[in-house]
N, C-alpha and C. Protein backbone atom coordinates (compact mmCIF):
# COMPACT_ATOMS: atom_id res chain seq x y z
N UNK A 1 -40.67 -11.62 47.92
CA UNK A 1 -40.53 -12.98 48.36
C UNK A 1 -41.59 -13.87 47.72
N UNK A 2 -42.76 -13.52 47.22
CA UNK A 2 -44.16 -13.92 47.13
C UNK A 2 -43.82 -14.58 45.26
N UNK A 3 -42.77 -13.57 45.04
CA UNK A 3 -42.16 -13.82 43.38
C UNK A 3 -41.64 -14.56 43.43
N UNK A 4 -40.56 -14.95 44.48
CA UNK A 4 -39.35 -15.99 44.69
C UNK A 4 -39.91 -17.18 44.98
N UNK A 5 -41.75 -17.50 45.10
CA UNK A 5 -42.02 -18.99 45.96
C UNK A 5 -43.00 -19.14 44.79
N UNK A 6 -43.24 -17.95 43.82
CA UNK A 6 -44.31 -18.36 42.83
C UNK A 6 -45.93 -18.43 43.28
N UNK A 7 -45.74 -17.35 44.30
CA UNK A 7 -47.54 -17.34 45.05
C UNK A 7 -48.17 -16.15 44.73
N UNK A 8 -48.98 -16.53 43.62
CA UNK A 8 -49.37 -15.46 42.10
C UNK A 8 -50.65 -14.72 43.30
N UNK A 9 -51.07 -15.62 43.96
CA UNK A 9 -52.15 -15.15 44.80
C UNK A 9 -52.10 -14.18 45.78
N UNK A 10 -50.49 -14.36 46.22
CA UNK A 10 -50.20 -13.06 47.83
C UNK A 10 -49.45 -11.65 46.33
N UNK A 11 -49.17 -12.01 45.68
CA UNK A 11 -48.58 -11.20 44.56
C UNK A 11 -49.86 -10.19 44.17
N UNK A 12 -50.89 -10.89 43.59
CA UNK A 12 -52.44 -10.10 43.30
C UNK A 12 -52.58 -9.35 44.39
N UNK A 13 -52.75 -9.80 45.64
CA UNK A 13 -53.24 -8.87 46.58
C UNK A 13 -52.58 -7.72 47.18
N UNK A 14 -51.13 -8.14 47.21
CA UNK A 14 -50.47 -7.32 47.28
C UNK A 14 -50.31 -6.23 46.33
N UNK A 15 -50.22 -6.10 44.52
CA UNK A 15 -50.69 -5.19 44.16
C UNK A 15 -52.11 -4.42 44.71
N UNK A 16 -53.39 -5.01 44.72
CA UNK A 16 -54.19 -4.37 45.38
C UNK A 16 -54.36 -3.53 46.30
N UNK A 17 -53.29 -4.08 47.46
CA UNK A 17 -52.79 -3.21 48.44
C UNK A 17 -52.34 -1.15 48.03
N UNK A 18 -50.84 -1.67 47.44
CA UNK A 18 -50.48 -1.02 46.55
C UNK A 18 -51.10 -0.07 46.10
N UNK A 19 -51.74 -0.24 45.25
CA UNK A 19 -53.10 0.73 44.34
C UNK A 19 -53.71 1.21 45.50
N UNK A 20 -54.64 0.83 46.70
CA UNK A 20 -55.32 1.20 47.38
C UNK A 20 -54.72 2.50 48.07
N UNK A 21 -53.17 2.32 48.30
CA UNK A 21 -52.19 3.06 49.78
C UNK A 21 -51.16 3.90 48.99
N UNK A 22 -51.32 3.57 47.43
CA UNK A 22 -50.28 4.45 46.73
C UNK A 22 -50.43 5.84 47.19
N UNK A 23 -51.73 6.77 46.91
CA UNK A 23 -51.83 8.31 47.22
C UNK A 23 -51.82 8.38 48.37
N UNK A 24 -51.65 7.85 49.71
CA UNK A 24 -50.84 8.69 50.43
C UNK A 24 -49.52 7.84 51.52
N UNK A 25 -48.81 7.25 50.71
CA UNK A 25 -47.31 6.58 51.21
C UNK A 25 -46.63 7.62 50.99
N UNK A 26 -45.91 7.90 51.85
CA UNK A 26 -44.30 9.08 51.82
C UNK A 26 -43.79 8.51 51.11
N UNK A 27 -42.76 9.45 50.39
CA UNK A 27 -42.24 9.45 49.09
C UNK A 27 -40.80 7.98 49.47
N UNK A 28 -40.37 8.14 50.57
CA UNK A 28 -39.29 6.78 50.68
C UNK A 28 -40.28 5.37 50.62
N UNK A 29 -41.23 5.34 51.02
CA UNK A 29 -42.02 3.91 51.17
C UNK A 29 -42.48 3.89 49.34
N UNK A 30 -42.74 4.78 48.94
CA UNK A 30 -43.57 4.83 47.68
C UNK A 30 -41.94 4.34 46.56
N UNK A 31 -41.00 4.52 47.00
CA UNK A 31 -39.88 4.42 46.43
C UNK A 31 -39.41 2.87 46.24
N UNK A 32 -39.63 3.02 48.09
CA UNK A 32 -39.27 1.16 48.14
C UNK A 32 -40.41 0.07 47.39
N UNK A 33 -41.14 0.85 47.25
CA UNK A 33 -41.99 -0.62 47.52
C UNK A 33 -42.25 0.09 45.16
N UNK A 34 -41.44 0.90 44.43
CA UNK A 34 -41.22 0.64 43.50
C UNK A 34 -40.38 -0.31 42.78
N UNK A 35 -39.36 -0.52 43.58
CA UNK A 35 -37.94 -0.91 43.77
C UNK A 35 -38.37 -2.45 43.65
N UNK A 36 -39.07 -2.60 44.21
CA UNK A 36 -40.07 -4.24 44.85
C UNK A 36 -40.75 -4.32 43.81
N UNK A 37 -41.61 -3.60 43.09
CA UNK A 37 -42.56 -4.04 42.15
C UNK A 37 -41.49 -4.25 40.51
N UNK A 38 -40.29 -3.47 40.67
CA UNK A 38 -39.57 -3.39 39.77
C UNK A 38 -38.93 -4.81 39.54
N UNK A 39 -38.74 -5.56 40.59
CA UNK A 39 -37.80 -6.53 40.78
C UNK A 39 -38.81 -7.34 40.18
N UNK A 40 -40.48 -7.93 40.23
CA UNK A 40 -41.07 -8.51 40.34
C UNK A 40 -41.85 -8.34 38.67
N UNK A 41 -41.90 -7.01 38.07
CA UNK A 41 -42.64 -6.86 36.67
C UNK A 41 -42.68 -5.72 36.67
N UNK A 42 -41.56 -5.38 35.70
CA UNK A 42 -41.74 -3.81 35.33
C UNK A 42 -42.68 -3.48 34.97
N UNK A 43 -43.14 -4.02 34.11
CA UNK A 43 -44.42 -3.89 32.96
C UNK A 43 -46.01 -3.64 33.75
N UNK A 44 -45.89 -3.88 34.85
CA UNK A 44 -47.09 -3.92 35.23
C UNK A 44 -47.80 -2.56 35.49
N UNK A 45 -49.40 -3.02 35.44
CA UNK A 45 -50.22 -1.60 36.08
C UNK A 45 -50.08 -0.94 37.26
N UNK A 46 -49.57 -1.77 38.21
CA UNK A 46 -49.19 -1.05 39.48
C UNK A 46 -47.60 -0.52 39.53
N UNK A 47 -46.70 -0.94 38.62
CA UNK A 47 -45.53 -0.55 38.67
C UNK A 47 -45.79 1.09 38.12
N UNK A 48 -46.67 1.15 36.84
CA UNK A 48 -46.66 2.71 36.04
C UNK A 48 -47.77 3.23 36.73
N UNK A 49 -48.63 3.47 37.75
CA UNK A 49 -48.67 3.69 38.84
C UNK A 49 -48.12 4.59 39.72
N UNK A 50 -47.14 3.42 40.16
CA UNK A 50 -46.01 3.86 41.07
C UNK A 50 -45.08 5.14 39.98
N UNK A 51 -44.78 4.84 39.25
CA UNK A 51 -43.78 5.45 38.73
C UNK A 51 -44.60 6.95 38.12
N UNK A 52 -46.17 7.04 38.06
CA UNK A 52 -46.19 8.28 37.74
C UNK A 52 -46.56 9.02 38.98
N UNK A 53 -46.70 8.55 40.15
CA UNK A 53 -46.60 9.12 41.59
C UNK A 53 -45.42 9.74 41.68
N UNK A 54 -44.52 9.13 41.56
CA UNK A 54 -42.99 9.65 41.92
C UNK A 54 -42.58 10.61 41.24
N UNK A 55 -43.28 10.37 39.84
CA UNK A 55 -42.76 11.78 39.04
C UNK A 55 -43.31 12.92 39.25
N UNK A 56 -44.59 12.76 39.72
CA UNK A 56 -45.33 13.85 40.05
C UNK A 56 -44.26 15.05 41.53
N UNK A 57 -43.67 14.12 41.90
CA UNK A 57 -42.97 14.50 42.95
C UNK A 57 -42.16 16.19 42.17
N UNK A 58 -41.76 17.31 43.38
CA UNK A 58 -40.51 17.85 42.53
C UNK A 58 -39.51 17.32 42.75
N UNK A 59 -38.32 18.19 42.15
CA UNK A 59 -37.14 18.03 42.22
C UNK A 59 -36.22 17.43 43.22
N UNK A 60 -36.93 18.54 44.29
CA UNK A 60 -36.25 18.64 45.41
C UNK A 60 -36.56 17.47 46.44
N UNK A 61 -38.14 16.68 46.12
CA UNK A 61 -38.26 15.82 47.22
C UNK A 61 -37.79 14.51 46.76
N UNK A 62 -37.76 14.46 44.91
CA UNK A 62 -36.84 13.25 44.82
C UNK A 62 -35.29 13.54 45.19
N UNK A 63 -34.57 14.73 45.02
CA UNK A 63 -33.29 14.49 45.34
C UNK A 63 -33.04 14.11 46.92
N UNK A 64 -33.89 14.15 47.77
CA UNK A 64 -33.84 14.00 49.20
C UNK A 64 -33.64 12.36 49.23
N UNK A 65 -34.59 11.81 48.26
CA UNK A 65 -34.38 9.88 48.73
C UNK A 65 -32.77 9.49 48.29
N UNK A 66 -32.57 8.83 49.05
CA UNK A 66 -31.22 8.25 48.85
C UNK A 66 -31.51 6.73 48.36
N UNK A 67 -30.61 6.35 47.66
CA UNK A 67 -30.61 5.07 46.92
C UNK A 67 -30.33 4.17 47.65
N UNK A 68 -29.98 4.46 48.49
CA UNK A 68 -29.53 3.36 49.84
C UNK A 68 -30.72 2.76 50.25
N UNK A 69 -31.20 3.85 50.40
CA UNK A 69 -32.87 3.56 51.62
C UNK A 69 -33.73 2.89 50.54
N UNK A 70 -33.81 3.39 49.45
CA UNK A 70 -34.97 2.52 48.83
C UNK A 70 -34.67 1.36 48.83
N UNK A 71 -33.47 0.47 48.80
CA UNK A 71 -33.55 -0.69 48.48
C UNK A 71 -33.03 -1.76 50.37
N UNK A 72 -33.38 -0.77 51.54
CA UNK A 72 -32.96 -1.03 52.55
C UNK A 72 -33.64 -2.76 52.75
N UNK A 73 -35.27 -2.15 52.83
CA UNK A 73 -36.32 -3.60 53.22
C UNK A 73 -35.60 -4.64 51.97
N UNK A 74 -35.46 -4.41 50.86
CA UNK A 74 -35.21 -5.38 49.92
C UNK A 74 -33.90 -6.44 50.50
N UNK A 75 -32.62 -5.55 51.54
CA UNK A 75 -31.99 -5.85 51.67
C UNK A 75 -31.63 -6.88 52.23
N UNK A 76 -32.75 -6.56 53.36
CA UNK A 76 -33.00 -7.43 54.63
C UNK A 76 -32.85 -8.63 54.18
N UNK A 77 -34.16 -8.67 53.10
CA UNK A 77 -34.73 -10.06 52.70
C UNK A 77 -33.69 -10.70 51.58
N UNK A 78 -32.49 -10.06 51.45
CA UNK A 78 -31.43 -10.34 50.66
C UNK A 78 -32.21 -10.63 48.91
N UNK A 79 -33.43 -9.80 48.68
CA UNK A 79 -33.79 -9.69 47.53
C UNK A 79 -33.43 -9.06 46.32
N UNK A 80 -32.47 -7.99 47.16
CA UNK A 80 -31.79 -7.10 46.17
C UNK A 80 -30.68 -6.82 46.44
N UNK A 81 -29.67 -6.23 45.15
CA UNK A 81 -28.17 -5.54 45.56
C UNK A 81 -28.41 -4.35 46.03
N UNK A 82 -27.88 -4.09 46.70
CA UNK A 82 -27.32 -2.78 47.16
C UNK A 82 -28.11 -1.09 46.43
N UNK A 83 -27.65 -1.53 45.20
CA UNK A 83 -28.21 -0.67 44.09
C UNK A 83 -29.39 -0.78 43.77
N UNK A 84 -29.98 0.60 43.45
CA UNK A 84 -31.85 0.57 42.98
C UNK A 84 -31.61 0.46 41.57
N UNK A 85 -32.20 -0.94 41.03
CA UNK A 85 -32.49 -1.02 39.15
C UNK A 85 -32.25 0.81 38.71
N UNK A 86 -31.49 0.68 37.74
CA UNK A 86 -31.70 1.58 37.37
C UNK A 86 -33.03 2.12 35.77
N UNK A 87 -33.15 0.95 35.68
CA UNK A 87 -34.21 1.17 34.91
C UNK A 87 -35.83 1.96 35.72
N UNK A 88 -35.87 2.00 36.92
CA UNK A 88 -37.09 2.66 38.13
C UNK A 88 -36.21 3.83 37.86
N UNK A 89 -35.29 4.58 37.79
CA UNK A 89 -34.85 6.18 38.33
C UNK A 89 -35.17 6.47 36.69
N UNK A 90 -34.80 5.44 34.94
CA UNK A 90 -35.07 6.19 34.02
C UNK A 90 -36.44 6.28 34.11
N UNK A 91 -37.07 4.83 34.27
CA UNK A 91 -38.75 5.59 34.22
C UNK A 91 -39.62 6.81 34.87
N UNK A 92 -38.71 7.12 35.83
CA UNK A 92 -39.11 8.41 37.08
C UNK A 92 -39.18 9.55 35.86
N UNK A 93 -37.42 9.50 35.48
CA UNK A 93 -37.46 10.43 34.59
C UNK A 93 -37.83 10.85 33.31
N UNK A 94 -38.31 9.62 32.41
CA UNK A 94 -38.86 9.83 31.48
C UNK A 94 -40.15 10.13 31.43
N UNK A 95 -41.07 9.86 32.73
CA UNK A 95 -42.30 10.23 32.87
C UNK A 95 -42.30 11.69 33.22
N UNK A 96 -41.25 12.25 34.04
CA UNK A 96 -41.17 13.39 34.89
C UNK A 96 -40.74 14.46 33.19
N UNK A 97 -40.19 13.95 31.99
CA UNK A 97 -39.89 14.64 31.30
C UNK A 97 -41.29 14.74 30.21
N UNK A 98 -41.96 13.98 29.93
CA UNK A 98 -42.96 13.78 29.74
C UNK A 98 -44.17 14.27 30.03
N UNK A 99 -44.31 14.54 31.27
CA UNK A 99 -45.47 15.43 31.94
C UNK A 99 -44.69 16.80 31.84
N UNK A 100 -43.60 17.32 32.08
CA UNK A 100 -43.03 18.62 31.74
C UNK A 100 -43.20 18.87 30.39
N UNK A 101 -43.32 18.32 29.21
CA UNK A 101 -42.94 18.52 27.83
C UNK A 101 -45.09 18.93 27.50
N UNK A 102 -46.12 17.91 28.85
CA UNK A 102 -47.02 18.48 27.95
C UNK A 102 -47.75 19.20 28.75
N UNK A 103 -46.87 19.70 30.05
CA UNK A 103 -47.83 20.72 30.44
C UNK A 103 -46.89 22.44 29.44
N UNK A 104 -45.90 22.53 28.60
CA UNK A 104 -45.56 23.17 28.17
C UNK A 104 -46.35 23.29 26.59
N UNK A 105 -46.51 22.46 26.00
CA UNK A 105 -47.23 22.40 24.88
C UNK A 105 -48.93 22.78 25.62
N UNK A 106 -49.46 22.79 26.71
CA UNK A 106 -50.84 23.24 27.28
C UNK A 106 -50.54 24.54 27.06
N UNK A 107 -49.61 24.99 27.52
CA UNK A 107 -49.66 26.51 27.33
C UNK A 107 -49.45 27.50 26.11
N UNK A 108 -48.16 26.46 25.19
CA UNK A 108 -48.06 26.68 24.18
C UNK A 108 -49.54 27.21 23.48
N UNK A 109 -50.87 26.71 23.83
CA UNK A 109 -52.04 26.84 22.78
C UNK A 109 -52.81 28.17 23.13
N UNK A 110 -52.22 28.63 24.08
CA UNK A 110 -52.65 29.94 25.01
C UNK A 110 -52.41 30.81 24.72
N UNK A 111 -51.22 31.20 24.01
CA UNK A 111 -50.39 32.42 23.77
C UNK A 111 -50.91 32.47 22.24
């Protein structure tokens, strides 16, 4: 909402927030409130952040979030469709493929 009125100031702090509460938000809040930073600046330091939290996640606890729920609060505030950007699920995964590709090359130097 803070994007939608142009109040760069509740926007700053609110990343701050963010950064402060990222390591330990459950994985649906850490979702939503990607979903939110997504809508607002992909590009940002708190968005890649967010997005290498989530990847850190496994398999199994991202397949548990439903796409519904992440974008529920957004809904409320009629900030978002229905649907989570799908550009937040490639960055999940390109980071999540990314950290797999170099903890395999770590070991690669072992053998």
């Amino acid at each position: 909402m803070a994007d939608y009125f142009g109040m760069k100031s509740v926007i700053e702090k609110c990343e701050e927030v963010i950064i402060k509460q990222a390591s330990t938000l459950e994985s649906i809040k850490l979702f939503q409130i990607a979903c939110a930073v997504a809508e607002h600046d992909r590009y940002s330091p708190t968005m890649t952040l967010l997005i290498d939290k989530l990847s850190s996640m496994k398999r199994e606890e991202l397949s548990k979030l439903r796409f519904s729920q992440a974008s529920d609060v957004l809904k409320m505030f009629g900030l978002l469709t229905p649907l989570v950007p799908g550009d937040v699920v490639a960055d999940v995964f390109a980071a999540k493929m990314k950290r797999r590709e170099m903890k395999r090359k770590k070991w690669c130097c072992f053998l």
